[in-house]
C-alpha atoms as a PDB file:
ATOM      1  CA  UNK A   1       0.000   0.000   0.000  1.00  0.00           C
ATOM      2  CA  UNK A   2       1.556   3.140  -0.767  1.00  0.00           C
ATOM      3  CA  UNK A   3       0.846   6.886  -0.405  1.00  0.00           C
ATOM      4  CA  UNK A   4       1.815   9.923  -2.744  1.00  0.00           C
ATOM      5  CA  UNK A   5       2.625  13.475  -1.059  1.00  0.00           C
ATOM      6  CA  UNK A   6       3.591  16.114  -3.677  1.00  0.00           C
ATOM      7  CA  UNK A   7       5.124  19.257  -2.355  1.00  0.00           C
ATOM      8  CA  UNK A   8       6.281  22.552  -3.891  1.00  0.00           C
ATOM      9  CA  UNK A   9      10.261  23.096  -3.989  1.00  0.00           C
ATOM     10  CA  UNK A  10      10.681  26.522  -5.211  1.00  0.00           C
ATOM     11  CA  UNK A  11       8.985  26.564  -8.909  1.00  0.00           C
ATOM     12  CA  UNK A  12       8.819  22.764  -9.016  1.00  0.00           C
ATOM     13  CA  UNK A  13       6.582  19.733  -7.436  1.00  0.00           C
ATOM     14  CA  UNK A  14       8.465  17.544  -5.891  1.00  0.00           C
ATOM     15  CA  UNK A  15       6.582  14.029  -5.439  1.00  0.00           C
ATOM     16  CA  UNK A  16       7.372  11.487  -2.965  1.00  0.00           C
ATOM     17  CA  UNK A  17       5.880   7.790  -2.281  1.00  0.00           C
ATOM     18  CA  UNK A  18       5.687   6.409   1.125  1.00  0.00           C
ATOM     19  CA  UNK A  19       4.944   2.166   0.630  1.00  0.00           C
ATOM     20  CA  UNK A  20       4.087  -0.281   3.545  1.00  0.00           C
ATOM     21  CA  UNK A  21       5.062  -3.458   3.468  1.00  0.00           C
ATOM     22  CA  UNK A  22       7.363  -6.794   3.322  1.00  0.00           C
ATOM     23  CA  UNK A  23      10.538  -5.534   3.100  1.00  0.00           C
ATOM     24  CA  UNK A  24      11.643  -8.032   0.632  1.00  0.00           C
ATOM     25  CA  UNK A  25       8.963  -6.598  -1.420  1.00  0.00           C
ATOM     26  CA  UNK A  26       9.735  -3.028  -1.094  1.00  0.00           C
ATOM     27  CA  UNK A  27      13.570  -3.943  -1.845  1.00  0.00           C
ATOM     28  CA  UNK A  28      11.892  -5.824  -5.462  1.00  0.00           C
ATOM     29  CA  UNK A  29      10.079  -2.739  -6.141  1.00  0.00           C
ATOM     30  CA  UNK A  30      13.683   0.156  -5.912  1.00  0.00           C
ATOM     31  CA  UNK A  31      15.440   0.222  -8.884  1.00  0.00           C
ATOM     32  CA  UNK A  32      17.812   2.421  -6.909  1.00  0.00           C
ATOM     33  CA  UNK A  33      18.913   3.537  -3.654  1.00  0.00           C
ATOM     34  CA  UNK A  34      19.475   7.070  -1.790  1.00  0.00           C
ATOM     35  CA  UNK A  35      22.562   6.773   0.115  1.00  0.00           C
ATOM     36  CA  UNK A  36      23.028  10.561   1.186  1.00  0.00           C
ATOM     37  CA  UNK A  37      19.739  12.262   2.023  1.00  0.00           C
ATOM     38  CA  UNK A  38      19.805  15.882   3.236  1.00  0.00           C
ATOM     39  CA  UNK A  39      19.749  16.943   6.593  1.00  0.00           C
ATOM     40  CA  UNK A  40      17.070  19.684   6.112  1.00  0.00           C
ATOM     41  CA  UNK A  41      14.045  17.951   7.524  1.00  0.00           C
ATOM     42  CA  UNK A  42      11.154  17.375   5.223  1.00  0.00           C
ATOM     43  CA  UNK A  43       8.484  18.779   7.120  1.00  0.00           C
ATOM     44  CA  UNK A  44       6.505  21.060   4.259  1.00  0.00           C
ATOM     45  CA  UNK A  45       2.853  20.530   3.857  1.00  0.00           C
ATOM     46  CA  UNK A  46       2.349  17.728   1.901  1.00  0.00           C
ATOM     47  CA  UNK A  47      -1.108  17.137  -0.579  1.00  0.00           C
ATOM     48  CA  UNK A  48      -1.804  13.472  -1.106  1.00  0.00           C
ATOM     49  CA  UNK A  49      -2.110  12.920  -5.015  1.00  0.00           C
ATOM     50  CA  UNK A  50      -4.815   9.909  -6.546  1.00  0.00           C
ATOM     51  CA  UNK A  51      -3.089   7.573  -8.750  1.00  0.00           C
ATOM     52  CA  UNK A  52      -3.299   3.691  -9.258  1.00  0.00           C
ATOM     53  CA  UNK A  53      -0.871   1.195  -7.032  1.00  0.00           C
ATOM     54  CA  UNK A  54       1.000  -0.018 -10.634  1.00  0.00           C
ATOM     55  CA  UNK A  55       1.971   3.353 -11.359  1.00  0.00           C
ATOM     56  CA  UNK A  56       3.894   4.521  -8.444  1.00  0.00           C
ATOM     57  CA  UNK A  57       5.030   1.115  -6.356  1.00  0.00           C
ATOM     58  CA  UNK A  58       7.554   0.442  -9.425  1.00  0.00           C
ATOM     59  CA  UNK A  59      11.095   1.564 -10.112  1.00  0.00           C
ATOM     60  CA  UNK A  60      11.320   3.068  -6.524  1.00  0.00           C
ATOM     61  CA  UNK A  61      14.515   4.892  -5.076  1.00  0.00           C
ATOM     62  CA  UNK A  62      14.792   3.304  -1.475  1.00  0.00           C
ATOM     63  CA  UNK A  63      15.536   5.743   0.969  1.00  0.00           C
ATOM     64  CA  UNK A  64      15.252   3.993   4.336  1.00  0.00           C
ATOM     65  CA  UNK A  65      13.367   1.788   6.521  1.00  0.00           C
ATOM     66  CA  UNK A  66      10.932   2.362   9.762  1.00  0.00           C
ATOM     67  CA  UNK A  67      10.372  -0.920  11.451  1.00  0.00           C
ATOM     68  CA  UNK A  68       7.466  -1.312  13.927  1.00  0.00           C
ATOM     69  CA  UNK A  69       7.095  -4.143  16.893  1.00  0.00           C
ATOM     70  CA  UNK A  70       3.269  -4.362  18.260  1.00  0.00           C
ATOM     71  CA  UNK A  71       3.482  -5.562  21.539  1.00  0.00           C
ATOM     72  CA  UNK A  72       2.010  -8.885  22.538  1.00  0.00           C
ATOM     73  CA  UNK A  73      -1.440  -8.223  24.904  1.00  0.00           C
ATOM     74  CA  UNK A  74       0.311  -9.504  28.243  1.00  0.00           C
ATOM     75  CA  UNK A  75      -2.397 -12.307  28.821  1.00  0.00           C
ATOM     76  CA  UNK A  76      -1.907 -14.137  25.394  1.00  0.00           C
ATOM     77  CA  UNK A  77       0.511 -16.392  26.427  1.00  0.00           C
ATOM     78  CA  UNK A  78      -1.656 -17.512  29.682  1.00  0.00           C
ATOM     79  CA  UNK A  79      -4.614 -17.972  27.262  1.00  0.00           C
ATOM     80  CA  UNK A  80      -2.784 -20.015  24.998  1.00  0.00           C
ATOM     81  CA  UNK A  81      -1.657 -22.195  27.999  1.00  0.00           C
ATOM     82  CA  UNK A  82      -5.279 -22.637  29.315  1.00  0.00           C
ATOM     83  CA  UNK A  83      -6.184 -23.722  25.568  1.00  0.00           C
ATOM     84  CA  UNK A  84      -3.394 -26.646  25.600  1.00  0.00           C
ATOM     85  CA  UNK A  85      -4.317 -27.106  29.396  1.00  0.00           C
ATOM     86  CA  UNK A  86      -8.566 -27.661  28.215  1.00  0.00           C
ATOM     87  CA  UNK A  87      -7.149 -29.816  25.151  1.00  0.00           C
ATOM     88  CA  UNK A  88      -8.205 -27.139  22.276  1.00  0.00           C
ATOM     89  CA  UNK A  89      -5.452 -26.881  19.408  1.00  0.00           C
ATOM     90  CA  UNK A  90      -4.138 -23.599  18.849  1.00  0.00           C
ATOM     91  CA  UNK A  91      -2.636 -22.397  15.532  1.00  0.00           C
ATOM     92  CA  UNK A  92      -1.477 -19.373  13.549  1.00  0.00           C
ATOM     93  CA  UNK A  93      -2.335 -18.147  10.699  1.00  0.00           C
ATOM     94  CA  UNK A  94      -0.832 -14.382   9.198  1.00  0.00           C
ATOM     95  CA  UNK A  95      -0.039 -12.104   7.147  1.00  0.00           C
ATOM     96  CA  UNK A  96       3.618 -11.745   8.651  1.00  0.00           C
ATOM     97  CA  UNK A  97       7.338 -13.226   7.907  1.00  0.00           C
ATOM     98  CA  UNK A  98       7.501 -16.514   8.927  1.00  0.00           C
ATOM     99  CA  UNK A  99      10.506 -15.340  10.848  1.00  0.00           C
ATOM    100  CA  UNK A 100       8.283 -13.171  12.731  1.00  0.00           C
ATOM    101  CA  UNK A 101       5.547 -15.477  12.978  1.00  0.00           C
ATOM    102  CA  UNK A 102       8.029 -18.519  14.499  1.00  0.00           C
ATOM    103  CA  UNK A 103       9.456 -15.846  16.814  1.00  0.00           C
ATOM    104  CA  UNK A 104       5.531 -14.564  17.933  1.00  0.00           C
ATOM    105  CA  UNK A 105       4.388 -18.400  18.721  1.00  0.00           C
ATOM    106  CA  UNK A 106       7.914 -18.604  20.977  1.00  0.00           C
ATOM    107  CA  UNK A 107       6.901 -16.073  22.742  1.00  0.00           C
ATOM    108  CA  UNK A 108       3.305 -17.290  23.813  1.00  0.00           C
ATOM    109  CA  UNK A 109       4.923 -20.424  24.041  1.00  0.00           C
ATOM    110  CA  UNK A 110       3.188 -22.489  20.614  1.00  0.00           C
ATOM    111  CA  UNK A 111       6.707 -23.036  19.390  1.00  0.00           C
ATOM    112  CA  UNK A 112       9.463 -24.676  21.397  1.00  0.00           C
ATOM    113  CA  UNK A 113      12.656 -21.888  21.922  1.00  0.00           C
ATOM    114  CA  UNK A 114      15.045 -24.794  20.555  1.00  0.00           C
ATOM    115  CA  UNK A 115      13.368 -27.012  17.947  1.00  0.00           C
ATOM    116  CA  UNK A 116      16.384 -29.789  17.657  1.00  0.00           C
ATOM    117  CA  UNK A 117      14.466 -31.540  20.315  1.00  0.00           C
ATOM    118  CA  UNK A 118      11.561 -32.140  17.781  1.00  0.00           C
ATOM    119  CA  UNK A 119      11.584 -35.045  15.241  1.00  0.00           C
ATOM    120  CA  UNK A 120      13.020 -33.390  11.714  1.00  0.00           C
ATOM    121  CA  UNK A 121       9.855 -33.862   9.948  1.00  0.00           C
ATOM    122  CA  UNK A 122       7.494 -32.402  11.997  1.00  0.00           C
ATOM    123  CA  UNK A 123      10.156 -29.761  12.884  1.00  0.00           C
ATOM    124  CA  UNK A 124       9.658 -29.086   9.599  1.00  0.00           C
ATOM    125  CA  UNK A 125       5.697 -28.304   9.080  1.00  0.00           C
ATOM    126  CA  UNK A 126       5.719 -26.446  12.296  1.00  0.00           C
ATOM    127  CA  UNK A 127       6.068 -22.831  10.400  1.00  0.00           C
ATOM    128  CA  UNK A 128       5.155 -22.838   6.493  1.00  0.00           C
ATOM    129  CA  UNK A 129       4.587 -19.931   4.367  1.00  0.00           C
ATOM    130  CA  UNK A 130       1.272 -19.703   2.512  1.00  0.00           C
ATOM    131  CA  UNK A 131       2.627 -20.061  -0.765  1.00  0.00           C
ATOM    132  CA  UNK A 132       3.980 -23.726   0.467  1.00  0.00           C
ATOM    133  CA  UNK A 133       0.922 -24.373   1.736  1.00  0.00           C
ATOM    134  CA  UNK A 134      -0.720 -23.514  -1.585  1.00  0.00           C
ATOM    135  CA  UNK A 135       1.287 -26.450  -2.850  1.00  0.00           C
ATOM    136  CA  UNK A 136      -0.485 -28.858  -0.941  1.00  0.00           C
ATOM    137  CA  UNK A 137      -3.096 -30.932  -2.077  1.00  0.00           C
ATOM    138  CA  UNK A 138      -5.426 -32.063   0.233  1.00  0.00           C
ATOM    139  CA  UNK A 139      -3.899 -35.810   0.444  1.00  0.00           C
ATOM    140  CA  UNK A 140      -0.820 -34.307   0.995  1.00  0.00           C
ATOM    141  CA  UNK A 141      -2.078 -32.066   4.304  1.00  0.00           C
ATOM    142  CA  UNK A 142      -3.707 -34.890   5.081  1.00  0.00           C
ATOM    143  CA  UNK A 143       0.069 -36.739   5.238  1.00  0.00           C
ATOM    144  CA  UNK A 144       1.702 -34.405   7.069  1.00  0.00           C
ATOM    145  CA  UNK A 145       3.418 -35.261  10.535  1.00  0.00           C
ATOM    146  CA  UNK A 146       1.430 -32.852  12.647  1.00  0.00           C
ATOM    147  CA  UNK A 147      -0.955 -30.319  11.435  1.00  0.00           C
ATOM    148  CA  UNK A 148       0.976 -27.112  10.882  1.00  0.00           C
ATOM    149  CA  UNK A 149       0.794 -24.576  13.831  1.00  0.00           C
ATOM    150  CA  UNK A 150       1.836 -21.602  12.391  1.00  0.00           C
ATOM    151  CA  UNK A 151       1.173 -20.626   8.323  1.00  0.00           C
ATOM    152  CA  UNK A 152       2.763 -17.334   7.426  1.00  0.00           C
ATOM    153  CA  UNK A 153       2.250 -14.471   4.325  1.00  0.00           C
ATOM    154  CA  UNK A 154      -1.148 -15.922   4.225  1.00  0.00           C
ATOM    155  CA  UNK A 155      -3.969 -13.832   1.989  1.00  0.00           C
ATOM    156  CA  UNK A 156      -7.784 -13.728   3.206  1.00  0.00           C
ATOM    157  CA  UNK A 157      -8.289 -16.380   0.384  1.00  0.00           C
ATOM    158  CA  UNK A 158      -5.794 -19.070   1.365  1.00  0.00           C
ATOM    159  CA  UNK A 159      -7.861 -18.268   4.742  1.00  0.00           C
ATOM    160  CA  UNK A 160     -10.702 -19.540   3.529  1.00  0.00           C
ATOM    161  CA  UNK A 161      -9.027 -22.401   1.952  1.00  0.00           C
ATOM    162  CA  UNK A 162      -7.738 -23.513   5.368  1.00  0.00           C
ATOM    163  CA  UNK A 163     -10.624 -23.687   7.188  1.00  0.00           C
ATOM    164  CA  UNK A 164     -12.550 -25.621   4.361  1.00  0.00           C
ATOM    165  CA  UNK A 165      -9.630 -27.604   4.166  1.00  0.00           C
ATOM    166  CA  UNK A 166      -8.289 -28.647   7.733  1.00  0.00           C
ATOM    167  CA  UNK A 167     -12.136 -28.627   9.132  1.00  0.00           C
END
């Protein structure tokens, strides 16, 4: 998703696009990158401009990178454990990294800190990425180890697919 703020510099309009996002997919989209930036902050009134996603989140100049951490609520790990504890399976499924998503379900305690103590193959199925997933057929969720706990860079539609799928 990206946003387009055009400003006056002197006589000219100086556009500028602000994208959210995977940062291996904002990297794919910079053709270029902005190594010295000036000092003078950039702090003008800025006017939003209306243009279609294709025309501005190409061919980018990458000029840095604002990372954001959203706290876990402080009871989701205790309400995890009190799901396990009453027998109900608990699983993830995101829109994040799977590096983010592994390091979430350590934290409330769904993933194991060191996962050499887990047989390889299920090890392995613990943390998959939608697009494996997508792979699948349904004989072959049906073969896996363990059901996957945590599927990551999921889309609304592979969702859906899930739940019809696994239930």
């Amino acid at each position: 998703m990206s946003v387009v703020f055009t400003r006056l510099e002197g006589q000219t309009e100086c556009s500028m696009v602000f994208t959210k996002g995977a940062v291996e997919r904002i990297v794919d989209a910079c053709t270029s990158v902005l190594w010295e930036v000036s000092p003078d902050p950039q702090d003008k009134a800025l006017e939003g401009a209306d243009l279609q996603c294709n025309e501005v989140e190409r061919d980018l100049c990458f000029l840095g990178l604002i990372g954001l951490y959203d706290l876990l609520c402080p009871e989701t790990a205790g309400a995890i454990c009190a799901c396990y504890q009453a027998g109900i399976a608990v699983h993830m499924v995101m829109g994040d990294h799977p590096g983010t998503a592994k390091a979430i379900a350590q934290q409330v305690g769904m993933v194991l800190a060191n996962l050499s103590t887990v047989a390889a193959d299920v090890a392995d199925v613990m943390v998959m990425t939608a697009g494996e997933f997508d792979k699948l057929m349904d004989d072959n969720v049906n073969a896996l180890p363990t059901l996957l706990l945590i599927i990551a860079r999921c889309a609304p539609q592979t969702k859906v697919w899930i739940i019809n799928t696994l239930y």
